[in-house]
PDB file of N, CA and C in Angstrom:
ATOM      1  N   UNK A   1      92.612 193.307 143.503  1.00  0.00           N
ATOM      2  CA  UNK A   1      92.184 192.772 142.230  1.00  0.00           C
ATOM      3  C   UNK A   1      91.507 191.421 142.396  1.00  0.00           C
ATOM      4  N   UNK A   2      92.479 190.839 143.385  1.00  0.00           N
ATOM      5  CA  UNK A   2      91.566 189.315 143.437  1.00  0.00           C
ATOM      6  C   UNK A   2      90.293 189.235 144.107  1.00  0.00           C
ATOM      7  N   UNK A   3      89.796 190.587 145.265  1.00  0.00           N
ATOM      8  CA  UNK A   3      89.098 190.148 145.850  1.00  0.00           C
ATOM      9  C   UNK A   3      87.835 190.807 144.865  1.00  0.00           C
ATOM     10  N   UNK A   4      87.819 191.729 144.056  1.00  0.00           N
ATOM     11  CA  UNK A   4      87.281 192.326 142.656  1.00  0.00           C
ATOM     12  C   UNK A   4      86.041 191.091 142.367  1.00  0.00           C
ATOM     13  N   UNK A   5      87.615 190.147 141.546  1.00  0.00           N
ATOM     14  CA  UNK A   5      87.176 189.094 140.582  1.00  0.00           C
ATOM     15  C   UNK A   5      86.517 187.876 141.336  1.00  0.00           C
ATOM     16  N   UNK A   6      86.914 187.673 142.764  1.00  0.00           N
ATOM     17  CA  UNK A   6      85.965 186.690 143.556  1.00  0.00           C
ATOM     18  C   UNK A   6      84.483 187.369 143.554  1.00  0.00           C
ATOM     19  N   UNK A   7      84.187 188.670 143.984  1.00  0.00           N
ATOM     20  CA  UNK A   7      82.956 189.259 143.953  1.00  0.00           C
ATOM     21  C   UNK A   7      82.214 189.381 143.047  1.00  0.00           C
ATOM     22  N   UNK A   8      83.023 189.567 141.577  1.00  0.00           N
ATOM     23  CA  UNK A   8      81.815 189.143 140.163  1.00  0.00           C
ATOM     24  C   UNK A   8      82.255 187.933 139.934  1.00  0.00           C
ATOM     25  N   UNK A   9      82.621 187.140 140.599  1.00  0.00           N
ATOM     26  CA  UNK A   9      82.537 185.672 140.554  1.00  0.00           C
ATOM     27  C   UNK A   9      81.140 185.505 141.249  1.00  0.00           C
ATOM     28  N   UNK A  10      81.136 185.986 142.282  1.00  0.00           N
ATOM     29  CA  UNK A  10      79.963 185.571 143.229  1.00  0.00           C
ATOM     30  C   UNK A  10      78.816 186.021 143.000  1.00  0.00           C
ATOM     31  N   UNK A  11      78.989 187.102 142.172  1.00  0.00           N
ATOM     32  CA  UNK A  11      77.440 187.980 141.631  1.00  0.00           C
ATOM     33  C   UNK A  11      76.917 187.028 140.544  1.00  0.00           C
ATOM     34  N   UNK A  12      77.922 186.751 139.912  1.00  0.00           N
ATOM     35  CA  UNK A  12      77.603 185.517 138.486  1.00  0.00           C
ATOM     36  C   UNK A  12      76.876 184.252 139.141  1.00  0.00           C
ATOM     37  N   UNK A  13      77.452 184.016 140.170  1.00  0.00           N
ATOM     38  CA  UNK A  13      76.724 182.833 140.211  1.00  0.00           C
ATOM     39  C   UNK A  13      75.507 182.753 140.915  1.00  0.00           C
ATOM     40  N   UNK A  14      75.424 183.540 141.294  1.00  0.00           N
ATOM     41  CA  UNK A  14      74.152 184.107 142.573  1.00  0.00           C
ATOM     42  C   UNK A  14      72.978 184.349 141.395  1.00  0.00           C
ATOM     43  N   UNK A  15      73.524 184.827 140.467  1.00  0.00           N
ATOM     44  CA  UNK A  15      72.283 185.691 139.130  1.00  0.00           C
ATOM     45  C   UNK A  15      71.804 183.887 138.422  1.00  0.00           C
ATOM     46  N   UNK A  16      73.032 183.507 138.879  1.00  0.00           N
ATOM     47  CA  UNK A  16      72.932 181.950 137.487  1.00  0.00           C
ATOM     48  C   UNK A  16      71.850 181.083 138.385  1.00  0.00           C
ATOM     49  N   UNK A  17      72.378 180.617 139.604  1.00  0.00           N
ATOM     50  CA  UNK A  17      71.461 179.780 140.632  1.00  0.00           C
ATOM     51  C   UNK A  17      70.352 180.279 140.673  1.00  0.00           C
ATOM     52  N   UNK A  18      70.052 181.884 141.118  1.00  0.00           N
ATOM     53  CA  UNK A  18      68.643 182.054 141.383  1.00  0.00           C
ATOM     54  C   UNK A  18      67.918 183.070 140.532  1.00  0.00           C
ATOM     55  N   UNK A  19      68.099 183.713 139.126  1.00  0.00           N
ATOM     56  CA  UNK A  19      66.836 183.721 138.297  1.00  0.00           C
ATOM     57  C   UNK A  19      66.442 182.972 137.884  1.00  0.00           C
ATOM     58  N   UNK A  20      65.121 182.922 138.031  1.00  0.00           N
ATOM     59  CA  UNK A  20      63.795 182.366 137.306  1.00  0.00           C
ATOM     60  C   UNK A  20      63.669 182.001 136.236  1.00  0.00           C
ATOM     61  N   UNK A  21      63.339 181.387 135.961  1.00  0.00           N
ATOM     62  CA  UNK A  21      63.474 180.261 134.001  1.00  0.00           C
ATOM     63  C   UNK A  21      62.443 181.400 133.172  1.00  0.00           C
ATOM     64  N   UNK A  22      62.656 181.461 132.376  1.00  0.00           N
ATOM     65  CA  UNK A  22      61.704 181.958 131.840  1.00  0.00           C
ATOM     66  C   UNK A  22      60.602 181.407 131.381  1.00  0.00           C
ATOM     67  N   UNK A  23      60.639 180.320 130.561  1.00  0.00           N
ATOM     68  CA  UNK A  23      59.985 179.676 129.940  1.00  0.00           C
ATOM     69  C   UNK A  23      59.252 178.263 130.745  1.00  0.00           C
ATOM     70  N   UNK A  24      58.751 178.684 132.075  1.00  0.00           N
ATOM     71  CA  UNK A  24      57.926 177.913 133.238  1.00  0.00           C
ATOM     72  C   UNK A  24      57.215 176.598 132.380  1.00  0.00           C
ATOM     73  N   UNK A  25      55.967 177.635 131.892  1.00  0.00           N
ATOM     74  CA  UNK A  25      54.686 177.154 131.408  1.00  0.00           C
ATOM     75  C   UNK A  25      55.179 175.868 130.360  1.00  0.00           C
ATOM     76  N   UNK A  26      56.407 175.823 129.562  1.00  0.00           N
ATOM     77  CA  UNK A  26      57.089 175.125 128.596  1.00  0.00           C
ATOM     78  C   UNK A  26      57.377 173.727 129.374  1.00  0.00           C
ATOM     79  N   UNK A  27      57.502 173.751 130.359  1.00  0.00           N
ATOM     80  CA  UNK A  27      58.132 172.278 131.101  1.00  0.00           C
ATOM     81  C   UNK A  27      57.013 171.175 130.571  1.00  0.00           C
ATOM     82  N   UNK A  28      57.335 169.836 130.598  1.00  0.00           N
ATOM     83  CA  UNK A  28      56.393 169.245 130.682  1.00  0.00           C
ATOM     84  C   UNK A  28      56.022 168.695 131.937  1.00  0.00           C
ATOM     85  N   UNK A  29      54.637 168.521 132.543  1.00  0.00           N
ATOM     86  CA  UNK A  29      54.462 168.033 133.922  1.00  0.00           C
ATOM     87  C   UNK A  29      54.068 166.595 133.750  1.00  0.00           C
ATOM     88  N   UNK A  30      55.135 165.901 134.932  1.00  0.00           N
ATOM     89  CA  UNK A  30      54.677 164.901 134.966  1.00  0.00           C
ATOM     90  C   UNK A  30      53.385 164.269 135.041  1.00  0.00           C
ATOM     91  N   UNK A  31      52.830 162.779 134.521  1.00  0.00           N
ATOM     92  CA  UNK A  31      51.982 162.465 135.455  1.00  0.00           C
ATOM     93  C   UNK A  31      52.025 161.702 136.656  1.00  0.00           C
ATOM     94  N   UNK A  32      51.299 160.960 137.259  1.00  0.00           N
ATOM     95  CA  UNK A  32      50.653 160.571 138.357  1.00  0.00           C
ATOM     96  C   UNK A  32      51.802 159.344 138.263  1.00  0.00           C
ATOM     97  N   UNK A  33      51.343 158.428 137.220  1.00  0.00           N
ATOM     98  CA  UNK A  33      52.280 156.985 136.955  1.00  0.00           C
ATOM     99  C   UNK A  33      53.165 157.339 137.147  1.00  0.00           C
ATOM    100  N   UNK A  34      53.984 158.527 136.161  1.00  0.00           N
ATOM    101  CA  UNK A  34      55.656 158.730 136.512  1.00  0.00           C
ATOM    102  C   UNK A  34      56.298 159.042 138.054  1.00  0.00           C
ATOM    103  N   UNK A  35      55.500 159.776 138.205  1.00  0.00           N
ATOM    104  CA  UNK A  35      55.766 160.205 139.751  1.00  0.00           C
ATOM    105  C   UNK A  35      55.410 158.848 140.054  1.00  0.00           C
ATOM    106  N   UNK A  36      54.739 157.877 140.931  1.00  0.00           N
ATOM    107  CA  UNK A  36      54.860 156.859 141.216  1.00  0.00           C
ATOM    108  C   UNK A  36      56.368 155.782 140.647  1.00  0.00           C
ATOM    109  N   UNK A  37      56.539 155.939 139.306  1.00  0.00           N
ATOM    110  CA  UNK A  37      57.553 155.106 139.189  1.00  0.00           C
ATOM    111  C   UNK A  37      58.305 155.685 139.643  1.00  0.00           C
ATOM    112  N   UNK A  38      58.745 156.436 140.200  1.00  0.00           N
ATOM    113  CA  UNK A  38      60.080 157.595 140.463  1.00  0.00           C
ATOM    114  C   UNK A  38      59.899 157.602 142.287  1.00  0.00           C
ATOM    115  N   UNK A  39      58.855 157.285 142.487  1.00  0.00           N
ATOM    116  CA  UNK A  39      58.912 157.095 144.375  1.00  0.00           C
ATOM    117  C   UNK A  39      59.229 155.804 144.508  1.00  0.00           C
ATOM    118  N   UNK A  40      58.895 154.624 143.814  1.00  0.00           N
ATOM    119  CA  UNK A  40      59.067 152.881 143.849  1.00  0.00           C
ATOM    120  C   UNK A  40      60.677 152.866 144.049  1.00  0.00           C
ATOM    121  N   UNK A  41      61.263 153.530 142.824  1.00  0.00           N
ATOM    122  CA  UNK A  41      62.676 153.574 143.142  1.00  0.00           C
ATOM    123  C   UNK A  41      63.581 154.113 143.870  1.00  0.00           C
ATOM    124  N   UNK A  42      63.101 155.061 143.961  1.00  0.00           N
ATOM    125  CA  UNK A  42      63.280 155.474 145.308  1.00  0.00           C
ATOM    126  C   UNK A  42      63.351 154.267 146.427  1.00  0.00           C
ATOM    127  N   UNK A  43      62.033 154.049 146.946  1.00  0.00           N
ATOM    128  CA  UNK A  43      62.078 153.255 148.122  1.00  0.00           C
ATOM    129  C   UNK A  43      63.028 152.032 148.100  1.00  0.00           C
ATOM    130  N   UNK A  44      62.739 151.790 146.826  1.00  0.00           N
ATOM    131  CA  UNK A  44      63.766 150.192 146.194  1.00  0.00           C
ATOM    132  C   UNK A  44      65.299 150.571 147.045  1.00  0.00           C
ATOM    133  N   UNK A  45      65.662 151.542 146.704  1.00  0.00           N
ATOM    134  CA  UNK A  45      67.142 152.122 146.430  1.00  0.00           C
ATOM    135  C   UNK A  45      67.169 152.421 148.434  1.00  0.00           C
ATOM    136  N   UNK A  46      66.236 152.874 149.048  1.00  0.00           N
ATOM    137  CA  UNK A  46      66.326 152.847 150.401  1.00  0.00           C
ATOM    138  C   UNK A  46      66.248 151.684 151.292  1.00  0.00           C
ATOM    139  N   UNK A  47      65.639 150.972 150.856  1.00  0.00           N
ATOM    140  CA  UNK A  47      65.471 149.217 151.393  1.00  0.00           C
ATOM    141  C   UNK A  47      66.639 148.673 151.120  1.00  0.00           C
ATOM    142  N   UNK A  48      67.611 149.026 150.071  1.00  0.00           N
ATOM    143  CA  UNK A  48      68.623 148.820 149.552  1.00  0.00           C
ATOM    144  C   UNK A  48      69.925 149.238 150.506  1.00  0.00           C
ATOM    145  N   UNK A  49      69.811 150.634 150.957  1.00  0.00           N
ATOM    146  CA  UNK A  49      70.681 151.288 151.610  1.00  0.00           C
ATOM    147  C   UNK A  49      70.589 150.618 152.846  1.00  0.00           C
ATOM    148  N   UNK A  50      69.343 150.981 153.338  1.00  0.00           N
ATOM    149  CA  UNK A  50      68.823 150.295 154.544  1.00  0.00           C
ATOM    150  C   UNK A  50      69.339 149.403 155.369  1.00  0.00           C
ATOM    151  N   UNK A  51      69.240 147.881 154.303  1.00  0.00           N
ATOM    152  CA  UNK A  51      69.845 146.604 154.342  1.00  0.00           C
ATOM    153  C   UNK A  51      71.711 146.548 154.523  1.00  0.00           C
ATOM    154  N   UNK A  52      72.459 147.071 153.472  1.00  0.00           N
ATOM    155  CA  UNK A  52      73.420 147.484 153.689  1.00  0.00           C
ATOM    156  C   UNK A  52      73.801 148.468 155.239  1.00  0.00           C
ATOM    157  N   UNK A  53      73.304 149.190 155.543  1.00  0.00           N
ATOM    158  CA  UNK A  53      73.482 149.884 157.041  1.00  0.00           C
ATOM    159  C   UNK A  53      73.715 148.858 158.046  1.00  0.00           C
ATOM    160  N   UNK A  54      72.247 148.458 158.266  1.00  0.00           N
ATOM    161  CA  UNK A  54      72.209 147.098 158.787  1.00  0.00           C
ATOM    162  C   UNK A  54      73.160 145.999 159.044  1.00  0.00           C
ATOM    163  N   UNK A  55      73.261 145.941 158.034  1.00  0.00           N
ATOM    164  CA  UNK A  55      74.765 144.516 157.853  1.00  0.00           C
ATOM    165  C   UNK A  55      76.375 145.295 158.181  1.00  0.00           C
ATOM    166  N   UNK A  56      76.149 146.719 157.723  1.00  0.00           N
ATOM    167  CA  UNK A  56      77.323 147.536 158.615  1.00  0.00           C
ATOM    168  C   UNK A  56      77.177 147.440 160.145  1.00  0.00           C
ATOM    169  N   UNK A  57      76.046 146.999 160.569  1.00  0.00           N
ATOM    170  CA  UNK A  57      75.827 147.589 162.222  1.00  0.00           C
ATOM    171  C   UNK A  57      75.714 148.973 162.548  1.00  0.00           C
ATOM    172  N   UNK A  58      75.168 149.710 161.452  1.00  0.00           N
ATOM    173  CA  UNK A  58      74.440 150.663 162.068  1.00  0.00           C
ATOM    174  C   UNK A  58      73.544 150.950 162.942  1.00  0.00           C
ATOM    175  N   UNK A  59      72.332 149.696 162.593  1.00  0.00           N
ATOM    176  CA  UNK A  59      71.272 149.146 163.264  1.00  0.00           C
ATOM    177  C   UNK A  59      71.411 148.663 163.812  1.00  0.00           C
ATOM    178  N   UNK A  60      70.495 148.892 165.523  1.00  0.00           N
ATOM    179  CA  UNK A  60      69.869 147.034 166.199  1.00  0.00           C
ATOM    180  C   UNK A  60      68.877 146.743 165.287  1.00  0.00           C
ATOM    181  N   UNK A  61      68.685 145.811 165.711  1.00  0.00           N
ATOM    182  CA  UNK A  61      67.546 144.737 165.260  1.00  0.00           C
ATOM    183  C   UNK A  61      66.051 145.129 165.347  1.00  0.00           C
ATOM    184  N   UNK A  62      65.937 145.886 166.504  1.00  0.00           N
ATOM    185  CA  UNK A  62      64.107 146.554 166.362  1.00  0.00           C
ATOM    186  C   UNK A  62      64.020 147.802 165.564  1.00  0.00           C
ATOM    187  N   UNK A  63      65.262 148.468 165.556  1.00  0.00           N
ATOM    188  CA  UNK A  63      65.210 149.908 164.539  1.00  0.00           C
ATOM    189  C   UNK A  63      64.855 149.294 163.169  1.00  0.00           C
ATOM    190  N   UNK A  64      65.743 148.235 162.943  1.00  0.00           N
ATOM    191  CA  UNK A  64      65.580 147.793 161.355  1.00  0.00           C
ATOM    192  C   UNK A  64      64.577 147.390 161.079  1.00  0.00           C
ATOM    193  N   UNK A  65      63.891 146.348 161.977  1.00  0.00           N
ATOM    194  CA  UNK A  65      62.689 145.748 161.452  1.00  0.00           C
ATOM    195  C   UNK A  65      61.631 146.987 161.210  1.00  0.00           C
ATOM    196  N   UNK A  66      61.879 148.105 162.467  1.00  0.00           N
ATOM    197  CA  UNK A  66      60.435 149.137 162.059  1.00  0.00           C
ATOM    198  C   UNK A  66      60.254 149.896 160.944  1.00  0.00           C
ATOM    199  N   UNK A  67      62.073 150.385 160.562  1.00  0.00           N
ATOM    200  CA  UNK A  67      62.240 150.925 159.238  1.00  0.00           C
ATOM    201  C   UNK A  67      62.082 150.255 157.966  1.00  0.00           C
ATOM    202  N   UNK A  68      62.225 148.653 158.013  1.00  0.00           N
ATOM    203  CA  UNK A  68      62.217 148.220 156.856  1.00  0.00           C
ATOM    204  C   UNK A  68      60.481 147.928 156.841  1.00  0.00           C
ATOM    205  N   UNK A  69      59.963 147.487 157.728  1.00  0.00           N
ATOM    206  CA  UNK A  69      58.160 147.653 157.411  1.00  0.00           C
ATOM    207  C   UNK A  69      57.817 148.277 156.605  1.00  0.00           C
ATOM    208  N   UNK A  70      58.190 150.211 157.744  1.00  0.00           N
ATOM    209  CA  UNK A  70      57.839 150.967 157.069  1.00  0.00           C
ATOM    210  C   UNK A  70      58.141 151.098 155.666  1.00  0.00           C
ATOM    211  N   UNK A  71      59.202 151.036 155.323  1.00  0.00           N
ATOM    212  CA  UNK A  71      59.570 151.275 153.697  1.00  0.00           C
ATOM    213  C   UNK A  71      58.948 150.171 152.733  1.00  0.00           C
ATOM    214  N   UNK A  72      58.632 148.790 153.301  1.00  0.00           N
ATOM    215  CA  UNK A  72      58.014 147.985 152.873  1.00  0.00           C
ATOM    216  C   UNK A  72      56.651 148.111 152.668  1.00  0.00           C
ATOM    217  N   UNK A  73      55.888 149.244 153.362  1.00  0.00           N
ATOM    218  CA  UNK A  73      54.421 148.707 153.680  1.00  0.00           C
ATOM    219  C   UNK A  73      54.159 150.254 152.269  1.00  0.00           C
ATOM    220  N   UNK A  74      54.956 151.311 152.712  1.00  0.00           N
ATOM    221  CA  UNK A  74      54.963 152.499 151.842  1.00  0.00           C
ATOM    222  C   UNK A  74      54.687 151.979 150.092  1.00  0.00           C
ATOM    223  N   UNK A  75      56.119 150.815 149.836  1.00  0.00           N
ATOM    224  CA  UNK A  75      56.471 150.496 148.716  1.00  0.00           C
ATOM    225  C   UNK A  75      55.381 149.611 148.080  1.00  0.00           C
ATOM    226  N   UNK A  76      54.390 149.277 149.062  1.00  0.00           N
ATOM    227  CA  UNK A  76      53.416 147.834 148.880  1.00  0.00           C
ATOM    228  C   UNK A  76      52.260 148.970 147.996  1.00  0.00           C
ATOM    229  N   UNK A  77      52.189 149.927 148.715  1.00  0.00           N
ATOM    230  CA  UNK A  77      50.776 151.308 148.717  1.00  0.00           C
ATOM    231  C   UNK A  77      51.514 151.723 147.138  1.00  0.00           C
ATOM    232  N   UNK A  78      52.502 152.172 146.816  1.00  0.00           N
ATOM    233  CA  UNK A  78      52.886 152.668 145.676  1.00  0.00           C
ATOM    234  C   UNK A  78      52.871 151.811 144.809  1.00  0.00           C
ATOM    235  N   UNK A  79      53.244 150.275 144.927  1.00  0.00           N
ATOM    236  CA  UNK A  79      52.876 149.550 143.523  1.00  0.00           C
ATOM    237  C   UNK A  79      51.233 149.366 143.565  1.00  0.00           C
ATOM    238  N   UNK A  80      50.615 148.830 144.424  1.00  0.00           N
ATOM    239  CA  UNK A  80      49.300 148.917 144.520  1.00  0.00           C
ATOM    240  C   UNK A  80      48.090 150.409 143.109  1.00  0.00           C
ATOM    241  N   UNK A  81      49.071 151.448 143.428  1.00  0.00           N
ATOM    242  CA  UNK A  81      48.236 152.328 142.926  1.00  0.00           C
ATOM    243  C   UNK A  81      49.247 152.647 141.518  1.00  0.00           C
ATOM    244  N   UNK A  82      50.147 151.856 141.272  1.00  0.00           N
ATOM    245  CA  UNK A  82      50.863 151.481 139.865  1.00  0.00           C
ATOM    246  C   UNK A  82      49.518 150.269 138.779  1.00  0.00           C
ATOM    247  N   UNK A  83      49.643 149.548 139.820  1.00  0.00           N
ATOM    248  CA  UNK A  83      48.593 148.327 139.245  1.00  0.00           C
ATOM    249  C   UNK A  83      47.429 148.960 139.041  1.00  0.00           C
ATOM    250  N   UNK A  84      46.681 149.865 139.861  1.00  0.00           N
ATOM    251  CA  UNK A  84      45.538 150.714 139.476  1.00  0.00           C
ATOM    252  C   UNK A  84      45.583 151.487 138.686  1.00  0.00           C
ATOM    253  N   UNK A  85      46.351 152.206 138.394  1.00  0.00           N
ATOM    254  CA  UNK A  85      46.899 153.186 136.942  1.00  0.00           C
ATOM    255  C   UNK A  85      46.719 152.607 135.822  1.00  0.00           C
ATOM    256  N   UNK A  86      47.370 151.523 135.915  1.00  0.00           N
ATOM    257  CA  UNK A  86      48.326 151.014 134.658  1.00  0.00           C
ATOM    258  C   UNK A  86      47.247 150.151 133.800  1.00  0.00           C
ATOM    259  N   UNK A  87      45.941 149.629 134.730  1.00  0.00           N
ATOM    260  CA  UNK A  87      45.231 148.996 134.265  1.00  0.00           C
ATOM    261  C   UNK A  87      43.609 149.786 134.325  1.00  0.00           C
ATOM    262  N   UNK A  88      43.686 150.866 134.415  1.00  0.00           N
ATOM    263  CA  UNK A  88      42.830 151.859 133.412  1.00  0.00           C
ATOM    264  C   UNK A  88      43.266 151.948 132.006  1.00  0.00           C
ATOM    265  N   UNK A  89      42.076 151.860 131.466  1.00  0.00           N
ATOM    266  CA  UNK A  89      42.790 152.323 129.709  1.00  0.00           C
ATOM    267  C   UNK A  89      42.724 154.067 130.000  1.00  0.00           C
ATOM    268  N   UNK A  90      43.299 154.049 128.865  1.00  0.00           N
ATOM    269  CA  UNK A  90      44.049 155.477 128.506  1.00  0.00           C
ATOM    270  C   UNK A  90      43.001 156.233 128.035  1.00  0.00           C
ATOM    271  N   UNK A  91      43.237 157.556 128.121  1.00  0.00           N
ATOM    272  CA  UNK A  91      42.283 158.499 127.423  1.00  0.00           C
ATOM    273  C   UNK A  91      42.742 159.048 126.310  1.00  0.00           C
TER     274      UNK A  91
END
């Protein structure tokens, strides 16, 4: 009986996780800006982690500096093309 009710346990959730939405076309898609604000924080929140690792001693000292560049130089390119967005007028 129990192993029954684990198996339409497992069919239920298998049907729930992976059919298809119906109503696709209904989503709204982001734009360009949002997605940008949503990678900034991102990176924010990793420079963040980052730093914290670091001060755990996760890191030496040349790993960190290359990772924090990188996340720095990434984060520089994403506000950059925030400031270019933001200061187009609108259509």
């Amino acid at each position: 009986m129990i192993v029954v009710a684990c198996g339409l346990l497992l069919l239920v959730l298998l049907v729930y996780v992976f059919y298809p939405e119906r109503h696709v076309e209904a989503q709204r898609q982001k734009t360009r800006l949002e997605y940008l604000h949503e990678r900034k924080d991102v990176l924010y929140e990793n420079l963040r982690d980052l730093n914290f690792e670091y001060r755990a001693g996760k890191f030496v000292q040349d790993d960190y500096a290359a990772q924090q560049a990188d996340l720095e130089n990434e984060a520089a390119e994403v506000m950059a093309e925030i400031e270019l967005l933001e200061a187009q007028p609108t259509r």
